[in-house]
Protein backbone atom coordinates (compact mmCIF):
# COMPACT_ATOMS: atom_id res chain seq x y z
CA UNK A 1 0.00 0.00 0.00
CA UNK A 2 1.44 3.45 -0.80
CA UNK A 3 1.33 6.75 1.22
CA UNK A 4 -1.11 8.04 -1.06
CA UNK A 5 -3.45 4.82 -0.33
CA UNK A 6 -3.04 5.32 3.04
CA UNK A 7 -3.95 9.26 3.40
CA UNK A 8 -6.82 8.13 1.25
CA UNK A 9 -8.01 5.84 3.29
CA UNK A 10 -7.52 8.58 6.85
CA UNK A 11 -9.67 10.66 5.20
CA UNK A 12 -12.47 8.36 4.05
CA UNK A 13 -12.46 7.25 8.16
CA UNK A 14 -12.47 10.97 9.05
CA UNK A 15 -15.60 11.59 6.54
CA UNK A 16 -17.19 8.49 7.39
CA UNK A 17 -16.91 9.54 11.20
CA UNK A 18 -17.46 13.28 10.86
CA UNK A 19 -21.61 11.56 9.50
CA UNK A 20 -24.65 11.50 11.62
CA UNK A 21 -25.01 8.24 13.30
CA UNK A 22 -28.02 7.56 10.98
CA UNK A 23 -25.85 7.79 7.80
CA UNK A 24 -23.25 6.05 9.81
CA UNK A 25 -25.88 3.45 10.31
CA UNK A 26 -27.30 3.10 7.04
CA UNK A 27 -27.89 -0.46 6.10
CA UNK A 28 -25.74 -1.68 3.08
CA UNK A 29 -28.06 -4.44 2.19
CA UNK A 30 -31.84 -5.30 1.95
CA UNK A 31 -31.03 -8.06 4.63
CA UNK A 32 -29.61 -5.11 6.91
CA UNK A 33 -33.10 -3.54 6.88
CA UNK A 34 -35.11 -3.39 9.98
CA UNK A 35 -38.90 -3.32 9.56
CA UNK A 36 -40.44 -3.04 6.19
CA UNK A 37 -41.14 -6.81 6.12
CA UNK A 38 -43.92 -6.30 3.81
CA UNK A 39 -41.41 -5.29 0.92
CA UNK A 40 -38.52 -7.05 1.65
CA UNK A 41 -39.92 -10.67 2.47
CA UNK A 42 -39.05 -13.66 -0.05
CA UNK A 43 -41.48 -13.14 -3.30
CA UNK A 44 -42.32 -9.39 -2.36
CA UNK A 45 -42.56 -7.26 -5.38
CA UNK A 46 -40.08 -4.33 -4.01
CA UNK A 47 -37.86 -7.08 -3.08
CA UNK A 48 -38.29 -9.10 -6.44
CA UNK A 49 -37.44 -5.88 -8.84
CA UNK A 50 -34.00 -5.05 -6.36
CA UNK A 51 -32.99 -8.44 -7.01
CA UNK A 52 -33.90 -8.93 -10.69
CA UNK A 53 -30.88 -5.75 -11.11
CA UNK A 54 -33.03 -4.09 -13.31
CA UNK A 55 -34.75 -1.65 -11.32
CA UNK A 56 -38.28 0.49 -11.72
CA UNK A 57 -39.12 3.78 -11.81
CA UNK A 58 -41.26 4.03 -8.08
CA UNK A 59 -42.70 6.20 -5.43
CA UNK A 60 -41.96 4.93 -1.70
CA UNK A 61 -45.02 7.06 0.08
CA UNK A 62 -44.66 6.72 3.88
CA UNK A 63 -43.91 8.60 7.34
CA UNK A 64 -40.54 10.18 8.65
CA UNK A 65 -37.59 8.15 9.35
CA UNK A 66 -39.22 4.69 7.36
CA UNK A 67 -35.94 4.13 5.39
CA UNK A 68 -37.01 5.53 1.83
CA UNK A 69 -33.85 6.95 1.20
CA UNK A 70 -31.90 3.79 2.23
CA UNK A 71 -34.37 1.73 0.23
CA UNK A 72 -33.45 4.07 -2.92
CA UNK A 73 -29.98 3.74 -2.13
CA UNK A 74 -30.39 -0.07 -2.30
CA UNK A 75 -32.32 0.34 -5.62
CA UNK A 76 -29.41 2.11 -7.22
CA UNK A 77 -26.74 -0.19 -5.67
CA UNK A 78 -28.48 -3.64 -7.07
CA UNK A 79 -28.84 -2.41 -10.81
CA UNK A 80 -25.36 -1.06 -10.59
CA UNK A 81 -26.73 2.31 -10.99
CA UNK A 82 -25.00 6.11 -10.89
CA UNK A 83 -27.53 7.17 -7.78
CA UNK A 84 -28.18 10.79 -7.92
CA UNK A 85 -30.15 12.86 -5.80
CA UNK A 86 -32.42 16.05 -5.81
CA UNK A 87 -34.72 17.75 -3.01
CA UNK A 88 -37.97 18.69 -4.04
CA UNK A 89 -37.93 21.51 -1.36
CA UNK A 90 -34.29 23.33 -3.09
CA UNK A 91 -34.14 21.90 -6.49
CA UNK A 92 -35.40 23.88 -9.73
CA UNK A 93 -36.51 22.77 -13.05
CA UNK A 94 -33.06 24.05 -14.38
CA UNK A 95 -31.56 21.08 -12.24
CA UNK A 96 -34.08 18.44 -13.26
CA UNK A 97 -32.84 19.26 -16.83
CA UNK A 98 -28.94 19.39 -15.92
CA UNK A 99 -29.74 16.08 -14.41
CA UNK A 100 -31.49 14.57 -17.19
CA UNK A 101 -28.63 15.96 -19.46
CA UNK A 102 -25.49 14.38 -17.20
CA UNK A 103 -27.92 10.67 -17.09
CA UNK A 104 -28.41 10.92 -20.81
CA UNK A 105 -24.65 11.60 -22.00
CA UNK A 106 -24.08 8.76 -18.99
CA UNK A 107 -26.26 6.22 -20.79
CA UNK A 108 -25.09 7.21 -24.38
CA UNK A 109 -21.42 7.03 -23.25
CA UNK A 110 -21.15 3.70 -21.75
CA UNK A 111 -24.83 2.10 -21.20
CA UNK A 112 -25.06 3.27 -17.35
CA UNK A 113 -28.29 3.76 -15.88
CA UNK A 114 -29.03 5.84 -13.49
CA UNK A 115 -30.73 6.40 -10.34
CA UNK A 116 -32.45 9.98 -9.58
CA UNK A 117 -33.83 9.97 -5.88
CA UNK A 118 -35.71 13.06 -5.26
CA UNK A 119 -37.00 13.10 -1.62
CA UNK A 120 -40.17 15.07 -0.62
CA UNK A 121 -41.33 14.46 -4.05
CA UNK A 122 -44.90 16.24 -3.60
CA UNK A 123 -43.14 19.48 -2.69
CA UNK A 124 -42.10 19.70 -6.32
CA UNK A 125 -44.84 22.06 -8.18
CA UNK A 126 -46.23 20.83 -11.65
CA UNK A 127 -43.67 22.51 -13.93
CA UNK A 128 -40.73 20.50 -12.30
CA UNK A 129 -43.12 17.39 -12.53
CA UNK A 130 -43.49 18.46 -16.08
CA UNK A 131 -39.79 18.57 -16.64
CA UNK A 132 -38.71 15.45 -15.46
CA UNK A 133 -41.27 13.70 -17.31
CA UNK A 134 -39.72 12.99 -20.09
CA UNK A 135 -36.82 11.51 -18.53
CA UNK A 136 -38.95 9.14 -17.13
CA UNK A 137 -40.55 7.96 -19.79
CA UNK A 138 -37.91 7.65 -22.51
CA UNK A 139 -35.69 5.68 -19.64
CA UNK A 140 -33.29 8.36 -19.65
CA UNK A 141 -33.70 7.84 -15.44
CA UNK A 142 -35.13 5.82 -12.98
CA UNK A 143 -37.13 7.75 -11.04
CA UNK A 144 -37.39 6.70 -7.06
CA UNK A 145 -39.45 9.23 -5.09
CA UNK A 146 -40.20 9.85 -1.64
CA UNK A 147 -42.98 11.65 0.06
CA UNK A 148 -44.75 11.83 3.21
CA UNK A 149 -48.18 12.61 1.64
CA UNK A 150 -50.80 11.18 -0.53
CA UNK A 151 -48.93 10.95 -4.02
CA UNK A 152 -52.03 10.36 -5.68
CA UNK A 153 -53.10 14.10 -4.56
CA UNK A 154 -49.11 15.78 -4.77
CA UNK A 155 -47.92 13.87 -7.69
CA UNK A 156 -49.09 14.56 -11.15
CA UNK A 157 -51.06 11.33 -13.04
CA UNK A 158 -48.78 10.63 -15.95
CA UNK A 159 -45.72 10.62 -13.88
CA UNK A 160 -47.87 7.99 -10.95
CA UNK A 161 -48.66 6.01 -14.26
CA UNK A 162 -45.08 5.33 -14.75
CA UNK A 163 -43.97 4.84 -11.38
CA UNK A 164 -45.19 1.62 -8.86
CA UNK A 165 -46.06 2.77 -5.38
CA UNK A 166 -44.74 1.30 -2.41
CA UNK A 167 -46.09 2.02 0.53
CA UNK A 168 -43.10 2.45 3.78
CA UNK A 169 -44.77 2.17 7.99
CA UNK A 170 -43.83 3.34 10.79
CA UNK A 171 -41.44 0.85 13.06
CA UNK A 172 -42.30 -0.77 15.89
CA UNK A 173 -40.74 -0.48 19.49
CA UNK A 174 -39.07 -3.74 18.90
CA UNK A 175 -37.62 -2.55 15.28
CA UNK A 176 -36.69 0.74 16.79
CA UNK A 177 -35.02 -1.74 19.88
CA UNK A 178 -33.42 -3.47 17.55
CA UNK A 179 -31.94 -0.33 15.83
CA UNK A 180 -30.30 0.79 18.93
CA UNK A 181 -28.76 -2.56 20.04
CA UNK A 182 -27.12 -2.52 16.20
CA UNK A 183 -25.87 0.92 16.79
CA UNK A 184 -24.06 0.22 20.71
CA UNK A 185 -22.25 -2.55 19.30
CA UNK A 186 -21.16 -1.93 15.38
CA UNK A 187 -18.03 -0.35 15.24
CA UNK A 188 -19.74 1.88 13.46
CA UNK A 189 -21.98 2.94 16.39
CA UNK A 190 -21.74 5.12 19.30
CA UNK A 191 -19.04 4.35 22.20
CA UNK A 192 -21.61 3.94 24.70
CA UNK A 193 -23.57 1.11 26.29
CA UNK A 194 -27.13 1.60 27.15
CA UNK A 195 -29.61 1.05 30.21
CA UNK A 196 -32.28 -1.00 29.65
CA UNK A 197 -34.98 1.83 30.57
CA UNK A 198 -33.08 4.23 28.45
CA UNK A 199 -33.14 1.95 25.54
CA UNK A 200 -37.55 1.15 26.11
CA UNK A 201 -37.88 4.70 26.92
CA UNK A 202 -36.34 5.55 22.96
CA UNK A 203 -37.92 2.79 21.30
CA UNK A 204 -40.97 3.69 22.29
CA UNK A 205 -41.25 7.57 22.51
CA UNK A 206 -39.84 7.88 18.69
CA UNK A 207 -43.14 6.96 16.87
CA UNK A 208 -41.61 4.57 14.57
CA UNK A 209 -38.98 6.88 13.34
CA UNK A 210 -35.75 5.18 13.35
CA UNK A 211 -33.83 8.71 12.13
CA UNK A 212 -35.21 10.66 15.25
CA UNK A 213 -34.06 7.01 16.96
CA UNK A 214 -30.21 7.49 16.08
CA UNK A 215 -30.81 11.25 16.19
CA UNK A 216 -31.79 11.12 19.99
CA UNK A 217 -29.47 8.40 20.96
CA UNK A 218 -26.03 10.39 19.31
CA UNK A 219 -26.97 13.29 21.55
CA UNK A 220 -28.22 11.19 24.35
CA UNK A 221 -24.30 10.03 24.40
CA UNK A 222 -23.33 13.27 24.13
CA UNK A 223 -25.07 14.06 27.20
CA UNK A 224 -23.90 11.02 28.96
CA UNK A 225 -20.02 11.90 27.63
CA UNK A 226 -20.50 15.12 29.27
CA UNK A 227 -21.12 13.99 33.03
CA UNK A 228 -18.64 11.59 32.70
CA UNK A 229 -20.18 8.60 31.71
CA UNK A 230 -20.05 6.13 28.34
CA UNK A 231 -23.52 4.47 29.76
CA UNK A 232 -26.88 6.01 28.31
CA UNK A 233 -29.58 6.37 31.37
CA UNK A 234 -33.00 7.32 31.01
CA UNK A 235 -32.30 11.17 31.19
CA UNK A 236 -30.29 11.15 28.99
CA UNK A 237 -32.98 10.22 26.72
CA UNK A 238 -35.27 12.65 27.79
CA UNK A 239 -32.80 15.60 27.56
CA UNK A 240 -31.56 14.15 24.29
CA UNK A 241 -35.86 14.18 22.79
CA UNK A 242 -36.30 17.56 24.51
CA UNK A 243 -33.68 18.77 21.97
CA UNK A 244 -35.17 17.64 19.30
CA UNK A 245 -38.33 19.45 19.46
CA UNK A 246 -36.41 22.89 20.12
CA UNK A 247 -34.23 22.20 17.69
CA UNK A 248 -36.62 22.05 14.82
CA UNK A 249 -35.50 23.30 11.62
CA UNK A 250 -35.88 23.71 8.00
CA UNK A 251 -35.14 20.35 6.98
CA UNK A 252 -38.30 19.40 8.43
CA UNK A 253 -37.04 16.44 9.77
CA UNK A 254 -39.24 17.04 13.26
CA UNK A 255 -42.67 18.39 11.46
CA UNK A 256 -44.76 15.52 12.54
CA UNK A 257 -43.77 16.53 16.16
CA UNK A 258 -44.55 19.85 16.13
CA UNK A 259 -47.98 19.60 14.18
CA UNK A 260 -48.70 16.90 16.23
CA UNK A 261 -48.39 20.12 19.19
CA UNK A 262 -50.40 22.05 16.93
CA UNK A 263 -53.11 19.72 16.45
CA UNK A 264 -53.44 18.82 20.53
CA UNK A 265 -53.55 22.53 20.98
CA UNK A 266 -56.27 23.35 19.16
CA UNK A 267 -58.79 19.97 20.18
CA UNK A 268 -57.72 21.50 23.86
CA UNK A 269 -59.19 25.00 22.51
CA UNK A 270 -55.63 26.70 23.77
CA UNK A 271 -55.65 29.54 21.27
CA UNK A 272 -52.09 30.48 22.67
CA UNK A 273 -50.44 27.59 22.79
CA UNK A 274 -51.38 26.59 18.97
CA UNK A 275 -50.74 30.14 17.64
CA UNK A 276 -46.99 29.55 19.26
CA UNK A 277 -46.88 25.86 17.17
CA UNK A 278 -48.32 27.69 13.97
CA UNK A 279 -45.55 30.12 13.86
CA UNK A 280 -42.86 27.72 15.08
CA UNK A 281 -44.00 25.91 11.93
CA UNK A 282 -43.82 28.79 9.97
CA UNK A 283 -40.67 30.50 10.77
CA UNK A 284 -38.92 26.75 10.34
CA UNK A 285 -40.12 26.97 7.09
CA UNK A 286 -42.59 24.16 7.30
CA UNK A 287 -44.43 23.61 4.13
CA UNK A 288 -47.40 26.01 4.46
CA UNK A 289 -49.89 23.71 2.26
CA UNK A 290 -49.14 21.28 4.62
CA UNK A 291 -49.99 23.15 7.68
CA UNK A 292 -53.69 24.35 5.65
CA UNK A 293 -54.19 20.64 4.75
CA UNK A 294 -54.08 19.69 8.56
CA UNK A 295 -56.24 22.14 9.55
CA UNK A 296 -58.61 21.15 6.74
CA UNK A 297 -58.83 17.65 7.99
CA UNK A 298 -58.91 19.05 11.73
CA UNK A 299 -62.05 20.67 11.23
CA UNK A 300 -64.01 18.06 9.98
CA UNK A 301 -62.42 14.94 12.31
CA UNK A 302 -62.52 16.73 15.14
CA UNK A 303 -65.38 20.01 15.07
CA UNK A 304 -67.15 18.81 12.41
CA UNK A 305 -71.31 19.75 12.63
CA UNK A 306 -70.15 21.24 15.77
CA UNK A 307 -69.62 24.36 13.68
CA UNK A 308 -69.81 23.70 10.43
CA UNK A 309 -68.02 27.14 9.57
CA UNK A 310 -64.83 25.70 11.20
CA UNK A 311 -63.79 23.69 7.31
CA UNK A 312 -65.04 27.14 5.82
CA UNK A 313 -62.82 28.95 7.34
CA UNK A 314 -59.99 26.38 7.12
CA UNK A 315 -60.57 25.89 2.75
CA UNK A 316 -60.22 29.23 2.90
CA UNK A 317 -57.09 29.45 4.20
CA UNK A 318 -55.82 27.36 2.16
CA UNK A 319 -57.32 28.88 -0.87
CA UNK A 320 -55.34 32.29 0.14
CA UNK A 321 -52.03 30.34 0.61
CA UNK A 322 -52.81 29.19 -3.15
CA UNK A 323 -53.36 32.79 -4.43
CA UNK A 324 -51.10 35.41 -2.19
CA UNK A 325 -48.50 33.01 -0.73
CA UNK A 326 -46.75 33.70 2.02
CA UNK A 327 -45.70 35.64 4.34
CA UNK A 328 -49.03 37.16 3.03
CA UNK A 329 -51.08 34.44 3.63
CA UNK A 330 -49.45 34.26 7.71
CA UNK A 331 -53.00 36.04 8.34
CA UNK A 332 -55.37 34.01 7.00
CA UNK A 333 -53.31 30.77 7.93
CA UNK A 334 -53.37 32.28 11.77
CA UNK A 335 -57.25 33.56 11.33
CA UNK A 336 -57.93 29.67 11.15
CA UNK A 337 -56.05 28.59 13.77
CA UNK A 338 -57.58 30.64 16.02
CA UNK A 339 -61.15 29.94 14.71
CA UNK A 340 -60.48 25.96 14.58
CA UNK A 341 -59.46 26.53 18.72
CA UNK A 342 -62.06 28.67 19.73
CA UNK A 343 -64.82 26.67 17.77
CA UNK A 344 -67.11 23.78 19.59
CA UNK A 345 -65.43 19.99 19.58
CA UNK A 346 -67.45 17.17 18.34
CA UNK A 347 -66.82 13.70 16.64
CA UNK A 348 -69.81 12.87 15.63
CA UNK A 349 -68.51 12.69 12.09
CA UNK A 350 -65.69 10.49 12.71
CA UNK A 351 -68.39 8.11 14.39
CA UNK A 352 -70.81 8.15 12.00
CA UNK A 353 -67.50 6.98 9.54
CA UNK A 354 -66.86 4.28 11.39
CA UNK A 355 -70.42 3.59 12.29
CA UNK A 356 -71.02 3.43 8.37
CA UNK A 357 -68.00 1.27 7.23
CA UNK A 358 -68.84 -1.04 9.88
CA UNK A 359 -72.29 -1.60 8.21
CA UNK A 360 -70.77 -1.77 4.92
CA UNK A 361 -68.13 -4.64 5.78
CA UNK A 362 -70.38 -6.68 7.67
């Protein structure tokens, strides 16, 4: 080995270590994945087109923290695909064509496919949709999208016509368990053991997320490195989740946390307390249609004939983000809010859902 292999390989350990424990983390196989056993049994269809090598174009539709973007990475790595990726919430039309350009020359050149990832697919508007489109359909890429929301509302119909949909859920305590015992003993891991407590209270308090899993137990052994000790306890954990939530951001990483806030706010009528959520969403930069659809769905699940003028005032809100935007639209976004928590609680429709589909099925 020369010197030059060996400064090479220093500074591929110093990248690899200077990486969040959950890209540290990220399984390098579909046997490494934990949870998704609906895709990845023997004879599942997701599993079946990995291992044929000649991947699909797809959407993976599912919550926070499910693994999409390892499964996409997976895709890529099994058809011996160029991965490349784009997010929805930075990326223009001018880079979905510089994209398609550098995959097309790519293919032409030497037959190599390639792989374009774009997460938080249903962010992108219908012009970028449009532009990628025909990349997609001439084979120029293969398209692997992830979103949080209902693609069949956020994506546009010839580009769902194109793609397969898989659908990603939420872990279980004993996934997420099994996450953390993986990371305290892979070299690749944290240097830290962990209390039993400590490593229920995690598994249980991350919904299903396995990012906010590795997320919460990096800092947790920060916090446990800092009084001295290289065993996680249970407040460690609690200090370590606490910092999540403040630490909200842009990325959007924590949104189903805080709108989760939001939404207990308002069915507990504290106008306060879910005008401080609304604009913690906002000034993070949380997607705004987002925030409108929630409260859309709010005041029919959980005011409903109550006060019927709750979901009027809600569409509208929505229907002003549409047409002003924000910070504009801040107004009529906050208007709702504080009608939604002010307005009478009922579910009677909710019940008289489930009342009906009950009938129906039996």
């Amino acid at each position: 080995m020369t010197t030059d292999d060996l400064w090479a390989d220093e500074r591929a350990e110093r990248r690899s270590s200077a990486q969040p424990l959950a890209a540290r983390m990220r399984p390098r196989s579909l046997d490494e994945v934990v949870g998704q056993t609906h895709l990845l049994e023997p004879g599942a269809a997701f599993r079946s087109v990995v291992e044929s090598g000649r991947p699909l174009s797809m959407i993976l539709w599912g919550p926070p923290g499910t693994g999409k973007t390892t499964l996409a990475r997976l895709v890529a790595s099994a058809g011996h695909a160029d991965f490349t990726q784009l997010s929805a919430t930075s990326a223009g039309v001018k880079d979905v064509r510089e994209v398609l350009a550098t995959a097309r020359d790519r293919l032409g050149r030497d037959g190599s496919r390639t792989v374009l990832f774009i997460d938080e697919i249903h962010r992108f508007n219908k012009s970028q949709q449009d532009a990628l489109l025909p990349g997609v359909e001439d084979g120029t890429v293969i398209l692997v999208g992830a979103t949080t929301e209902n693609p069949f509302f956020e994506v546009n119909s010839p580009l769902m016509s194109r793609a397969s949909l898989f659908r990603t859920e939420k872990l279980t305590p004993e996934e997420v368990g099994a996450l953390i015992d993986r990371a305290v003993t892979d070299p690749r891991g944290v240097k830290a053991t962990i209390d039993d407590e400590a490593r229920t209270l995690l598994s249980e308090r991350v919904g299903g997320d396995a990012r906010l899993a590795f997320n919460a137990l990096e800092m947790a052994t920060a916090v446990a490195s800092g009084s001295g000790r290289d065993r996680v306890i249970e407040s460690d954990i609690e200090e370590a989740l606490q910092r999540r939530i403040v630490r909200y951001d842009k990325a959007g990483d924590r949104h189903y946390d805080v709108i989760s806030a939001f939404i207990k706010s308002v069915r507990g009528s504290d106008v306060d307390a879910a005008l401080y959520w609304l604009q913690t969403m906002i000034e993070a930069g949380e997607d705004a249609q987002f925030i409108a659809r929630r409260m859309i769905i709010l005041a029919s699940e959980d005011i409903g004939l109550a006060d019927p003028q709750a979901l009027v005032q809600a569409v509208a809100a929505f229907d002003a983000l549409r047409v002003i935007g924000l910070p504009e639209a801040r107004y009529a976004l906050t208007q709702a809010a504080v009608y939604l928590a002010m307005a009478p609680k009922s579910n009677s429709v909710t019940r008289a859902i489930r009342a009906s589909r009950e009938s129906v099925i039996d």
